[in-house]
C-alpha atoms as a PDB file:
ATOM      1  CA  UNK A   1      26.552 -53.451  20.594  1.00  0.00           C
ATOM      2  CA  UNK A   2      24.912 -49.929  19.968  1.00  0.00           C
ATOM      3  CA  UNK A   3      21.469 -51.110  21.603  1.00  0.00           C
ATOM      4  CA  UNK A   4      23.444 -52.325  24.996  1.00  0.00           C
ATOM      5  CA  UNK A   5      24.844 -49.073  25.409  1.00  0.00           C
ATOM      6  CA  UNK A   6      22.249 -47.018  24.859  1.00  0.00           C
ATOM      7  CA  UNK A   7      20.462 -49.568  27.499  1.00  0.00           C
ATOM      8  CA  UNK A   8      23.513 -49.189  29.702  1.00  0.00           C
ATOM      9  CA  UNK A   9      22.905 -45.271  29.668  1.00  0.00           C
ATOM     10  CA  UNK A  10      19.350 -45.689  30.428  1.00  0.00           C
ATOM     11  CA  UNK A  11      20.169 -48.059  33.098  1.00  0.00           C
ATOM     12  CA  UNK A  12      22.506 -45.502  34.627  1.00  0.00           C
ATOM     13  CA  UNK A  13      20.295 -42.260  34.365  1.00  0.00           C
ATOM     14  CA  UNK A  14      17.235 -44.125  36.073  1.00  0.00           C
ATOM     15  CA  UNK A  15      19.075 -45.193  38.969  1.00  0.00           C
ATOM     16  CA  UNK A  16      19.532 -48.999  38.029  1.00  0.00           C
ATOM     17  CA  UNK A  17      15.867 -49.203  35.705  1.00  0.00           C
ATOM     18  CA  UNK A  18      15.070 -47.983  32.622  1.00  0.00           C
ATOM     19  CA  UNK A  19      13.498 -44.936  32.142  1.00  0.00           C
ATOM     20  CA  UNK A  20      10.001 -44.928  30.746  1.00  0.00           C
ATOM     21  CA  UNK A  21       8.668 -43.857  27.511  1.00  0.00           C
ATOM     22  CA  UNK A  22       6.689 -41.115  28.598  1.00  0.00           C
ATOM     23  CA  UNK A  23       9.844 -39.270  30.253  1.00  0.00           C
ATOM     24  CA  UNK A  24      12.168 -40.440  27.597  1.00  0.00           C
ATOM     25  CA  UNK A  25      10.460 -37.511  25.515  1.00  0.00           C
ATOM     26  CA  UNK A  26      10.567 -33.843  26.486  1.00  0.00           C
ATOM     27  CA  UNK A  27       9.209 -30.860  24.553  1.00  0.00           C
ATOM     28  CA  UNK A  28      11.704 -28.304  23.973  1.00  0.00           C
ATOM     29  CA  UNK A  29      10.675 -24.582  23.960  1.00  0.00           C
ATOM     30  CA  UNK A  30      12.067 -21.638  21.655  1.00  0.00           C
ATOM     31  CA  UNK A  31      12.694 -19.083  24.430  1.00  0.00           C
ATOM     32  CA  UNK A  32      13.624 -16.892  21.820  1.00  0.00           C
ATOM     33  CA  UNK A  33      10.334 -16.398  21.056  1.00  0.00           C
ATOM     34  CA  UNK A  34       9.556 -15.063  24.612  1.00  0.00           C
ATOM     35  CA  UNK A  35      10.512 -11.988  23.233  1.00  0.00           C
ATOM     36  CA  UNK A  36       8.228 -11.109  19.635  1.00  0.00           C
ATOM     37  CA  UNK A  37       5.605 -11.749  22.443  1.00  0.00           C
ATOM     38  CA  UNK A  38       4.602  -8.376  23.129  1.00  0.00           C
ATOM     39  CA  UNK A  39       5.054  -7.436  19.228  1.00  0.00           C
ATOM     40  CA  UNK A  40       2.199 -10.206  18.875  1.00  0.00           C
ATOM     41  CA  UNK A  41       0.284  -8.756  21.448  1.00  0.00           C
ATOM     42  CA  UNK A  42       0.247  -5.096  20.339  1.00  0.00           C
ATOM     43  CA  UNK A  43      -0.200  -6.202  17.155  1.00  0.00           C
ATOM     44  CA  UNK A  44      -3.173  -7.924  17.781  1.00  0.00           C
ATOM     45  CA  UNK A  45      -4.885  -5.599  20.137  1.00  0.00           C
ATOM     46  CA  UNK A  46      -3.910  -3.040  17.590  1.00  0.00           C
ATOM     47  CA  UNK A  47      -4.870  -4.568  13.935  1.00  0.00           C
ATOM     48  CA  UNK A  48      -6.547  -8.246  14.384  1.00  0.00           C
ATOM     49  CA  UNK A  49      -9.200  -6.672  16.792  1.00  0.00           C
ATOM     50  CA  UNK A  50     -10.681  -4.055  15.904  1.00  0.00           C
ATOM     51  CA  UNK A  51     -11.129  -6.091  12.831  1.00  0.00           C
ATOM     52  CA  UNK A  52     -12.767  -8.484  14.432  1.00  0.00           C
ATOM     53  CA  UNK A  53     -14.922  -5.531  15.683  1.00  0.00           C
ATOM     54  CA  UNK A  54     -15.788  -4.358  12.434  1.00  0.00           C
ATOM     55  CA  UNK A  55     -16.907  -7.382  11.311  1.00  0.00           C
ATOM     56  CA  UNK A  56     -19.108  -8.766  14.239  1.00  0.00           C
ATOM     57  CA  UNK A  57     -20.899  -5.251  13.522  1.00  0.00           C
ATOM     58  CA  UNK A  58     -20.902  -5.456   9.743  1.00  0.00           C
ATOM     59  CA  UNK A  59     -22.833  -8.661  10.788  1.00  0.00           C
ATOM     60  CA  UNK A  60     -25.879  -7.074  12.741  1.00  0.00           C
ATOM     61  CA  UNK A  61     -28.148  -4.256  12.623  1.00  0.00           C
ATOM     62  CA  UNK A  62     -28.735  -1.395  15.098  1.00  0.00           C
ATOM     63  CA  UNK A  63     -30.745  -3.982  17.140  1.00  0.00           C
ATOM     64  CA  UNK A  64     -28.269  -6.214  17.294  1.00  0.00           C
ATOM     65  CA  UNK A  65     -29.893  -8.591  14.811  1.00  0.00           C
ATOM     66  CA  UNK A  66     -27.824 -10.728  12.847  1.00  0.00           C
ATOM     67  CA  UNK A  67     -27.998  -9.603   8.993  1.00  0.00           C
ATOM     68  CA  UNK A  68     -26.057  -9.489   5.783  1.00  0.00           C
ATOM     69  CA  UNK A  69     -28.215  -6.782   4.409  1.00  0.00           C
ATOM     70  CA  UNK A  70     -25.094  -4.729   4.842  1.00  0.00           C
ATOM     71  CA  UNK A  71     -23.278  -6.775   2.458  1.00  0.00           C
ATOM     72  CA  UNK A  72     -25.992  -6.904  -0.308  1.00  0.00           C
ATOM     73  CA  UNK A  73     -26.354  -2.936  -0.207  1.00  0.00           C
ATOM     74  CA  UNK A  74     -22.233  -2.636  -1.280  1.00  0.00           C
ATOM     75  CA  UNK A  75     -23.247  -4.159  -4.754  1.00  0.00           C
ATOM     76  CA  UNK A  76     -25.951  -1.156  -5.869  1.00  0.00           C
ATOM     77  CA  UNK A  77     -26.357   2.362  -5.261  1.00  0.00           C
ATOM     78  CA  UNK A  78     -24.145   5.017  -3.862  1.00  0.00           C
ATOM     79  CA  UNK A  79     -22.079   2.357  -2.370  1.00  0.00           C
ATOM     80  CA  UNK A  80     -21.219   0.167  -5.503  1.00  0.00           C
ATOM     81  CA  UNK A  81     -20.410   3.639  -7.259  1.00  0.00           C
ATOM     82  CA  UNK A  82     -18.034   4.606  -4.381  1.00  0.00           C
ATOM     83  CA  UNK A  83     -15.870   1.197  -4.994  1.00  0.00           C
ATOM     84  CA  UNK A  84     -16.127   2.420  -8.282  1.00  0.00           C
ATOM     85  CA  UNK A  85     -14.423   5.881  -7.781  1.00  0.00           C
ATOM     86  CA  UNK A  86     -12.059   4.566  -5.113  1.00  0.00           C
ATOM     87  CA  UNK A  87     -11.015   2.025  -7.751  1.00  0.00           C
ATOM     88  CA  UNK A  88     -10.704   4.989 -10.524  1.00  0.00           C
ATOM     89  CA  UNK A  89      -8.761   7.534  -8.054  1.00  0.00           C
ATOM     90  CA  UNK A  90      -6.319   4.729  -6.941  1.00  0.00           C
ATOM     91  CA  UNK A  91      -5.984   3.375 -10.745  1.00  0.00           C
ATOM     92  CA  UNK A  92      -5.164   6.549 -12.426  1.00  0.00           C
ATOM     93  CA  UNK A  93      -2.941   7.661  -9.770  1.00  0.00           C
ATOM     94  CA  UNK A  94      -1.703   4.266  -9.699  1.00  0.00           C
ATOM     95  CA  UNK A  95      -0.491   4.844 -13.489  1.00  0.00           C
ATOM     96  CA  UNK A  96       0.320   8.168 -13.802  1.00  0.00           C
ATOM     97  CA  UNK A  97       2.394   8.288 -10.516  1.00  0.00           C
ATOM     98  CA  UNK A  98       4.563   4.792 -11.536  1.00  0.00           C
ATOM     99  CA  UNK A  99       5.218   6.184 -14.807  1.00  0.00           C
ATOM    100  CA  UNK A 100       6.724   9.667 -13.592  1.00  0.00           C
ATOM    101  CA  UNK A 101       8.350   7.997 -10.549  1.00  0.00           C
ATOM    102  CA  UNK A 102       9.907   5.370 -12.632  1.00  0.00           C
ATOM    103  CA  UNK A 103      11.214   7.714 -14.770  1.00  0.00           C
ATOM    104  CA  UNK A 104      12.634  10.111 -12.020  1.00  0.00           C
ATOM    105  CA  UNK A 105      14.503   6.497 -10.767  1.00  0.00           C
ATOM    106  CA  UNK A 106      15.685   6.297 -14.078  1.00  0.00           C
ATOM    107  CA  UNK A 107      17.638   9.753 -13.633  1.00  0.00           C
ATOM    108  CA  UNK A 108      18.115   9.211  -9.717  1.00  0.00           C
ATOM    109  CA  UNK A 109      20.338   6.103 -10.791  1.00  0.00           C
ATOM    110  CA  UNK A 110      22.251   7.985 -13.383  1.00  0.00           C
ATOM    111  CA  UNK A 111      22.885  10.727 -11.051  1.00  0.00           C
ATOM    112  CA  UNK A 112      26.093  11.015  -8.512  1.00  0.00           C
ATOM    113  CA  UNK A 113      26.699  13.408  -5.471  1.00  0.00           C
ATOM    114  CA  UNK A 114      24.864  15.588  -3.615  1.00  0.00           C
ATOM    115  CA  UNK A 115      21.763  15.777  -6.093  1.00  0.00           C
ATOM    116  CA  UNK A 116      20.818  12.168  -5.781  1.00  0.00           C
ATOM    117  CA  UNK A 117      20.873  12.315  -2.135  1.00  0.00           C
ATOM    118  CA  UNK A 118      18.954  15.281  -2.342  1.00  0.00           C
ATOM    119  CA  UNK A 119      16.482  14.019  -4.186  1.00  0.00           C
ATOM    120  CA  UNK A 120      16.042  10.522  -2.320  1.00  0.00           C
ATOM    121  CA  UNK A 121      16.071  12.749   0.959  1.00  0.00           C
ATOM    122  CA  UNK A 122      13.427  14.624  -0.794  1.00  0.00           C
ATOM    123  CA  UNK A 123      11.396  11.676  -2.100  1.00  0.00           C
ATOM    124  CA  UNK A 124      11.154  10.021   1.699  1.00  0.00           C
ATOM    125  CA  UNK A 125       9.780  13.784   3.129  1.00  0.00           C
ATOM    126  CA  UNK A 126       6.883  14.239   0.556  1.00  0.00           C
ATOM    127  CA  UNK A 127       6.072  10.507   1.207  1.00  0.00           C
ATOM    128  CA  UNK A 128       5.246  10.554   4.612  1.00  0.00           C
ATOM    129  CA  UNK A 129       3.483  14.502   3.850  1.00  0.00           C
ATOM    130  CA  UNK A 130      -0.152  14.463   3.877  1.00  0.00           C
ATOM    131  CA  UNK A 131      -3.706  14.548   5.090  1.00  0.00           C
ATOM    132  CA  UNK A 132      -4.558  18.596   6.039  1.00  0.00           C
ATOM    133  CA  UNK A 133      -1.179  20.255   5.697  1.00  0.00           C
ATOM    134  CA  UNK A 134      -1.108  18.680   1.948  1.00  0.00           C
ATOM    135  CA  UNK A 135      -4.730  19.804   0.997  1.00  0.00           C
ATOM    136  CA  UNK A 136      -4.276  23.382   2.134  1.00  0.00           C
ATOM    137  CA  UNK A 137      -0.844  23.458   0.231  1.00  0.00           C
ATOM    138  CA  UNK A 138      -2.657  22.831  -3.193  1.00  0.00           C
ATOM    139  CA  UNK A 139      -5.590  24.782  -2.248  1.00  0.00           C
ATOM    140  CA  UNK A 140      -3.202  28.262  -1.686  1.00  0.00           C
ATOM    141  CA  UNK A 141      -0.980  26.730  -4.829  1.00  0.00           C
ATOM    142  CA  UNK A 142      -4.188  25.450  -7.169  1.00  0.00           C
ATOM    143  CA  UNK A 143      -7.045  26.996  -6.136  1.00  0.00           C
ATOM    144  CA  UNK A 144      -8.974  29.898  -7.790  1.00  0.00           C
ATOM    145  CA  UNK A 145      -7.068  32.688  -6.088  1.00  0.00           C
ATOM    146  CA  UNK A 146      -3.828  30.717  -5.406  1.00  0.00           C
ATOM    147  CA  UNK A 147      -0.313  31.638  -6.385  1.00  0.00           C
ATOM    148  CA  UNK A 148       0.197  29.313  -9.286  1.00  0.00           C
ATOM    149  CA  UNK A 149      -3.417  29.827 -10.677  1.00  0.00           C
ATOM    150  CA  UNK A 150      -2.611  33.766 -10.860  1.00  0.00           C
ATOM    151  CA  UNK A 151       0.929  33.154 -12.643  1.00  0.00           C
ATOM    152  CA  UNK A 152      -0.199  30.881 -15.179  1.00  0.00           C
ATOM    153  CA  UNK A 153      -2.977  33.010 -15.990  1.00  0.00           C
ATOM    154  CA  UNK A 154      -0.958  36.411 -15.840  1.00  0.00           C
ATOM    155  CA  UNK A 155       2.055  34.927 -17.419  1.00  0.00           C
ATOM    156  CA  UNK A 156       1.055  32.167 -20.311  1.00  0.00           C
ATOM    157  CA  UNK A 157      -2.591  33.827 -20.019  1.00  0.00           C
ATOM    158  CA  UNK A 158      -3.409  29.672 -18.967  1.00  0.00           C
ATOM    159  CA  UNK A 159      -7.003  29.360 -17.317  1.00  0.00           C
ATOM    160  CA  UNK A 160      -6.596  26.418 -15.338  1.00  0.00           C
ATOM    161  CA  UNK A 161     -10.382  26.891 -14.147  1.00  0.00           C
ATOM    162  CA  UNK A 162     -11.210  27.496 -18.061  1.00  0.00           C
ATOM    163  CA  UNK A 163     -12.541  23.639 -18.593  1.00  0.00           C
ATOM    164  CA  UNK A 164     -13.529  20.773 -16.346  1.00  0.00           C
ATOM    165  CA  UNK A 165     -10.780  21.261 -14.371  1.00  0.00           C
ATOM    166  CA  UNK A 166     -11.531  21.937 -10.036  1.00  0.00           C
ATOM    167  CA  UNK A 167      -9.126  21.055  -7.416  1.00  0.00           C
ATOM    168  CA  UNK A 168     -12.269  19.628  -5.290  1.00  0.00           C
ATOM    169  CA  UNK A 169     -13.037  17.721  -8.039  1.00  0.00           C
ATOM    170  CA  UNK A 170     -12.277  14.063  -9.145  1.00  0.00           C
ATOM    171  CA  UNK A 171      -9.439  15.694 -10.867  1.00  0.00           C
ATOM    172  CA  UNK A 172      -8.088  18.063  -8.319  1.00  0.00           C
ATOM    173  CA  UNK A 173      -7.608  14.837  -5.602  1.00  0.00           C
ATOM    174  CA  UNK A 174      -5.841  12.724  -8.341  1.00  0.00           C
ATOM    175  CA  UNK A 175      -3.456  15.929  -8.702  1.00  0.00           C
ATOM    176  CA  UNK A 176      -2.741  15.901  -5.092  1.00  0.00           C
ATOM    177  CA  UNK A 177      -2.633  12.091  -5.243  1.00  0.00           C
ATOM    178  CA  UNK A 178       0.214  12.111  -7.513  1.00  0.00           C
ATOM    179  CA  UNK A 179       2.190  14.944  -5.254  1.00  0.00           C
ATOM    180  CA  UNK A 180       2.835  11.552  -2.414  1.00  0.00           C
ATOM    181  CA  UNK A 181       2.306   8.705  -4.882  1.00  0.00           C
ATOM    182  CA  UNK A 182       5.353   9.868  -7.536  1.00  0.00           C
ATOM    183  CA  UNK A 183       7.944   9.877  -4.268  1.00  0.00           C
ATOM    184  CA  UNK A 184       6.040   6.847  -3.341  1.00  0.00           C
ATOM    185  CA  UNK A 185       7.353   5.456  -6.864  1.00  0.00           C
ATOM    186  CA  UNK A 186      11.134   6.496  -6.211  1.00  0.00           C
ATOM    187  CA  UNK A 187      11.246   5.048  -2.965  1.00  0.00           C
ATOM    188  CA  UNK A 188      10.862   1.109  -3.793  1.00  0.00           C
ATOM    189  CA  UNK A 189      11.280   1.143  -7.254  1.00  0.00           C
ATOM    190  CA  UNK A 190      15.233   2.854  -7.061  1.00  0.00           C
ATOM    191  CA  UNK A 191      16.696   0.076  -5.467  1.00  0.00           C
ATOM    192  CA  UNK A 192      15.462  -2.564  -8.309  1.00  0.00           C
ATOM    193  CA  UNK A 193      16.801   0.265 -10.969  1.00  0.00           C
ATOM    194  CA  UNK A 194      19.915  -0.208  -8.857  1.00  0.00           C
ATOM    195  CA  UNK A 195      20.239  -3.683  -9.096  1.00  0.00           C
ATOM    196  CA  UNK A 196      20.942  -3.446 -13.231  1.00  0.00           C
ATOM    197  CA  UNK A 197      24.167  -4.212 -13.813  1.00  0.00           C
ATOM    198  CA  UNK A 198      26.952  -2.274 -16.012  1.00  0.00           C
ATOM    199  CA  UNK A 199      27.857  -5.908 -17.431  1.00  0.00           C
ATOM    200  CA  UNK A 200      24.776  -6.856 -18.948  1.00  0.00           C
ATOM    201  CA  UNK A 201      24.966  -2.916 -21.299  1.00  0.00           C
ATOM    202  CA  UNK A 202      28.561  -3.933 -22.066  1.00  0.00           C
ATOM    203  CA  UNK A 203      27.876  -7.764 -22.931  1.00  0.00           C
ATOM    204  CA  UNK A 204      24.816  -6.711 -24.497  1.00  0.00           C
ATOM    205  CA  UNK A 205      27.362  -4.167 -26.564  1.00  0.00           C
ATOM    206  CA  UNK A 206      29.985  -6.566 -27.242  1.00  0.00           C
ATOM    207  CA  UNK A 207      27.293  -9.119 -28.723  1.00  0.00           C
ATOM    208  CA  UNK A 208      26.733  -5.888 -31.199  1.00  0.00           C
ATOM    209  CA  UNK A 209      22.909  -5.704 -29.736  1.00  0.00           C
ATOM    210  CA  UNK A 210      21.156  -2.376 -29.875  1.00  0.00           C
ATOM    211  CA  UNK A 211      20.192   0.083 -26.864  1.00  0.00           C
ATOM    212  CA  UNK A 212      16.752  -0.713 -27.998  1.00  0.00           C
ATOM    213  CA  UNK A 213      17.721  -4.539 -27.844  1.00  0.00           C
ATOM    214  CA  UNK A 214      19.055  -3.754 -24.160  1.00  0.00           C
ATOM    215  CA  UNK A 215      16.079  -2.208 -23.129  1.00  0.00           C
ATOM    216  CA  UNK A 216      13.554  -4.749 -24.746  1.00  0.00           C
ATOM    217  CA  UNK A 217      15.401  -8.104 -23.766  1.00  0.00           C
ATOM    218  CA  UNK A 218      17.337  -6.843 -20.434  1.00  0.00           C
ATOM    219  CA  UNK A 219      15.719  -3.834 -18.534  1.00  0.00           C
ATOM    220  CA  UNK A 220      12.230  -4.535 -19.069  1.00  0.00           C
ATOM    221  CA  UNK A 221      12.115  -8.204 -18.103  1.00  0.00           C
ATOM    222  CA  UNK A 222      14.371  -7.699 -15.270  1.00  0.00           C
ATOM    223  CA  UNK A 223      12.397  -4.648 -13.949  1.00  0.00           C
ATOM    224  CA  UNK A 224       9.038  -5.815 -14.794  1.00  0.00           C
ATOM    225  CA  UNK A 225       8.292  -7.447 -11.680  1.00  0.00           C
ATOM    226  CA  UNK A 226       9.539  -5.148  -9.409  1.00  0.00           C
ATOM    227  CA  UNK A 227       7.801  -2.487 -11.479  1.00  0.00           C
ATOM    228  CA  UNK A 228       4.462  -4.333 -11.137  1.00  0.00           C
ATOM    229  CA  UNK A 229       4.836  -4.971  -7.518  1.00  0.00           C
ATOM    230  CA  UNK A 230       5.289  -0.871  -6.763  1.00  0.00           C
ATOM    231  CA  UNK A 231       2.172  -0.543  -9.170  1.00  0.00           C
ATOM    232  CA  UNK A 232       0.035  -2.962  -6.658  1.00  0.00           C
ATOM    233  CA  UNK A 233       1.723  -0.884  -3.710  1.00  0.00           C
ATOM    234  CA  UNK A 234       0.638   2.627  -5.209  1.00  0.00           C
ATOM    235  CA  UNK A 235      -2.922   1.246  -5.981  1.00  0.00           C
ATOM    236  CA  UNK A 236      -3.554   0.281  -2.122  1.00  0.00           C
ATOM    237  CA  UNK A 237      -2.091   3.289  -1.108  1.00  0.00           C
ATOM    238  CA  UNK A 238      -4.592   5.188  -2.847  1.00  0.00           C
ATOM    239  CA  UNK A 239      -7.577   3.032  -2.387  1.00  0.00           C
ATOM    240  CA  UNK A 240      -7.159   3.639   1.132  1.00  0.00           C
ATOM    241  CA  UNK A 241      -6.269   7.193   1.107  1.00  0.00           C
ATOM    242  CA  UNK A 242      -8.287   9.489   3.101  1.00  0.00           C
ATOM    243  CA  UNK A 243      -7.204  12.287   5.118  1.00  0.00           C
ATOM    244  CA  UNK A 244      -6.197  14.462   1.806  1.00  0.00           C
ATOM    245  CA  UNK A 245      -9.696  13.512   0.010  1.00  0.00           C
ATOM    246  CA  UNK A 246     -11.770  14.390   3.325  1.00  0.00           C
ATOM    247  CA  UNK A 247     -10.302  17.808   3.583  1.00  0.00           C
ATOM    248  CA  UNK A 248     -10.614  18.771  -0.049  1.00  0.00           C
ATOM    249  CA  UNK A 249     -14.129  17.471  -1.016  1.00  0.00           C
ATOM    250  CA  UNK A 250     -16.274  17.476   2.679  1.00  0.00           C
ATOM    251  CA  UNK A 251     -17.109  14.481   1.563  1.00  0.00           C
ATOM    252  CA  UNK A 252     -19.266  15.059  -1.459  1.00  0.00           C
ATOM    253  CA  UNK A 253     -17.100  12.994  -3.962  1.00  0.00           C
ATOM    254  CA  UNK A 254     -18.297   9.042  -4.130  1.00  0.00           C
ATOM    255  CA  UNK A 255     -14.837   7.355  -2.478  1.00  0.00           C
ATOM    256  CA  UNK A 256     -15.586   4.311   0.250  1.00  0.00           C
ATOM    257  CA  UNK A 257     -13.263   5.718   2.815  1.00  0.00           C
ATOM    258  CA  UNK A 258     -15.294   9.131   2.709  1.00  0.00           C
ATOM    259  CA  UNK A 259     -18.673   7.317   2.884  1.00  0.00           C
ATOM    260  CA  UNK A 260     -17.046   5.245   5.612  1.00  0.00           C
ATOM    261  CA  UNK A 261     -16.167   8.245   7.663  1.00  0.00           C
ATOM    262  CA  UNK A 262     -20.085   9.829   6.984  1.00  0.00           C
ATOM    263  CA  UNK A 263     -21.542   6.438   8.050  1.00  0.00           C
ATOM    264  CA  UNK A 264     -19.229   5.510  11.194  1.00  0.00           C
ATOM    265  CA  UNK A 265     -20.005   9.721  12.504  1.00  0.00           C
ATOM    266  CA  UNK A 266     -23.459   9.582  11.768  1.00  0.00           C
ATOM    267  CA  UNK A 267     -22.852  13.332  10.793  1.00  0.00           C
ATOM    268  CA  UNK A 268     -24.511  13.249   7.692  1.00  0.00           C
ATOM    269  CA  UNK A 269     -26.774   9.685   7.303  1.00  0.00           C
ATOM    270  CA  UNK A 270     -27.719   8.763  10.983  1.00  0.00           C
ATOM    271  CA  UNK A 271     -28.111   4.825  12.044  1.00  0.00           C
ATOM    272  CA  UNK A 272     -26.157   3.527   9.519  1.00  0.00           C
ATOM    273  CA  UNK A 273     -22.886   2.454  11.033  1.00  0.00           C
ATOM    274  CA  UNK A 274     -22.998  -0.688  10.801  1.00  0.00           C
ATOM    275  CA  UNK A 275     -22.973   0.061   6.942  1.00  0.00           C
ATOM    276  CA  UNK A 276     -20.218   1.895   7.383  1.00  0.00           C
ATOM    277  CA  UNK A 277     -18.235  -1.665   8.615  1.00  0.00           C
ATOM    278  CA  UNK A 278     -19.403  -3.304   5.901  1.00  0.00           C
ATOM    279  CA  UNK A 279     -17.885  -1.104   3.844  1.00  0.00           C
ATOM    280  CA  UNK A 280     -14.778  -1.400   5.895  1.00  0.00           C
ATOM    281  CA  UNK A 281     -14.490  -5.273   5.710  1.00  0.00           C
ATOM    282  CA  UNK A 282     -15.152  -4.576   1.925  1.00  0.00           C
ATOM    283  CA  UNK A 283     -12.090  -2.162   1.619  1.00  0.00           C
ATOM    284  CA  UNK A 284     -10.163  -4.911   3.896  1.00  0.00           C
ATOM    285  CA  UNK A 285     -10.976  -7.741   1.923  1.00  0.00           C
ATOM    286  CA  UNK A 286      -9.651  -5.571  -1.794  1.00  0.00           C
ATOM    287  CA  UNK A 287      -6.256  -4.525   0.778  1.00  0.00           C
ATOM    288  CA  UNK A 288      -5.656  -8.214   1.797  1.00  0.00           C
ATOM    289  CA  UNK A 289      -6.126  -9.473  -1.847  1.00  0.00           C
ATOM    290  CA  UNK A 290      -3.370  -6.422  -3.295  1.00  0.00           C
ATOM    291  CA  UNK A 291      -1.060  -7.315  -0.720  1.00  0.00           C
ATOM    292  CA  UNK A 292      -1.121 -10.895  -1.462  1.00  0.00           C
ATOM    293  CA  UNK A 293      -0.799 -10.150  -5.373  1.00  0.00           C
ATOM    294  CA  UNK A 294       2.285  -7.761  -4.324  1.00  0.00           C
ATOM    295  CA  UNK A 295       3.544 -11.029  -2.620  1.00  0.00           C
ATOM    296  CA  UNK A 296       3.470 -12.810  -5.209  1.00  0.00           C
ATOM    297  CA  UNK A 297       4.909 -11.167  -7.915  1.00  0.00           C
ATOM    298  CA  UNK A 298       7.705 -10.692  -4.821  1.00  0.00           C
ATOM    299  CA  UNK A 299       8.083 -14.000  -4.509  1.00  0.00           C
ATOM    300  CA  UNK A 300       7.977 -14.999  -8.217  1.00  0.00           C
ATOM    301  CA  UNK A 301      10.607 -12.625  -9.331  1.00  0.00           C
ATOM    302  CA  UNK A 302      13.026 -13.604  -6.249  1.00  0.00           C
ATOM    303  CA  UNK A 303      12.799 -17.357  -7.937  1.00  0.00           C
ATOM    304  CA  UNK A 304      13.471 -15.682 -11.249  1.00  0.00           C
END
């Protein structure tokens, strides 16, 4: 009975035969997409080209030979100890900035009225602050003759300058580091502080557990994740800092995106850019894998 009148319909719609199966099936378009099209285009004029670009030339030599002696040089030299001190710049600002920044969430969340806003308002400016301005802030501030080297010396008679201590130095960037990595910190990690609830303290209370209990079995499995996804998000964000390193060190400290910038100019080593995109897929490849840990760890604790 069914199969007659779906025959009968197909009868009908093909004027008195049946339709056959090649227009029986049509292909039905999203035209919803229509409109991320020029987001996809932008994007990838924008991001997935000129990486394509850097790669094709990380691939060939000023003659336009093909060659992946760009590749073996990142594993020895001056280029292998550059990953190295990216790697240490973005790791120890990486922990020192989550640790301070986690704590300042700690006391963000605890905090009502105008000072929290202030303080998230605060957080999102000295994010986004950087680069030059940022440099020659800490240089007037940290410097030899700046303000806060002269008070701390004339006050608490504190030579800052008195050990191994330079703000163009290793140690001077990581300083400056920290300044947009802690508000870095307070921006994702607040809203996972946020998420605690006020039921789990009292249950935990009313099952006579300890704070220390409530810290060890609640707060630190339930932040953990969230806490180890900012981490991955600090680290890429200063492996791939370099506006605020260029400006402070001219380039003499060992960091990839300095020797990048030296390579790509040709200011300083001549002929050697296509190094310089070799160096740039390398930094690429270390970004792609962070992300896709930070991902992860997103997706896991969601499930969780």
């Amino acid at each position: 009975m069914l199969e007659t009148s779906v025959q009968d319909a197909l009868t009908r719609s093909a004027g008195g035969g049946v339709l056959p199966v090649s227009k029986k099936l049509k292909f039905s378009f999203d035209r919803s997409f229509i409109g991320i099209i020029p987001f996809l285009l932008l994007v990838g004029y924008f991001f997935f080209y000129p990486i394509a670009v850097v790669f094709s030339d990380s691939l060939h030599d000023n003659k336009h030979h093909l060659t992946f002696s760009a590749y073996k040089a990142l594993f020895g030299g001056d280029y292998r100890n550059a990953f190295i001190g990216s790697f240490e710049l973005a790791a120890y600002s990486m922990a020192i900035s989550a640790l301070i920044g986690a704590l300042i969430c700690w006391a963000v969340v605890k905090t009502q009225g105008h000072s929290r806003k202030l303080i998230s308002a605060a957080a999102g400016v000295l994010t986004s602050t950087g680069g030059i301005p940022l440099a020659f802030s800490f240089i007037a501030a940290f410097g030899q003759e700046g303000l806060v080297t002269k008070i701390l010396l004339k006050v608490f008679h504190w030579d800052i300058y008195g050990g191994a201590f330079d703000i163009y130095n290793f140690w001077g960037i990581l300083l400056v580091y920290c300044f947009f990595q802690v508000p870095l910190m307070v921006i994702v990690f607040t809203p996972a502080v946020e998420n605690l609830k006020v039921e789990w303290q009292e249950a935990n209370e009313t099952l006579g557990g300890s704070r220390s209990h409530y810290l060890r079995h609640v707060v630190l499995p339930v932040l953990f994740p969230a806490f180890l996804s900012s981490c991955l998000l600090l680290f890429a964000s200063g492996f791939s800092a370099y506006a605020t390193a260029a400006a402070m060190s001219n380039g003499t400290i060992p960091l990839v995106p300095l020797l990048i910038g030296n390579l790509v100019n040709g200011e300083v080593i001549a002929d050697q850019a296509n190094q310089g995109d070799a160096l740039a897929m390398g930094m690429i490849l270390i970004s792609v894998l962070v992300f896709g840990l930070y991902a992860l760890v997103l997706r896991l604790a969601k499930k969780k």
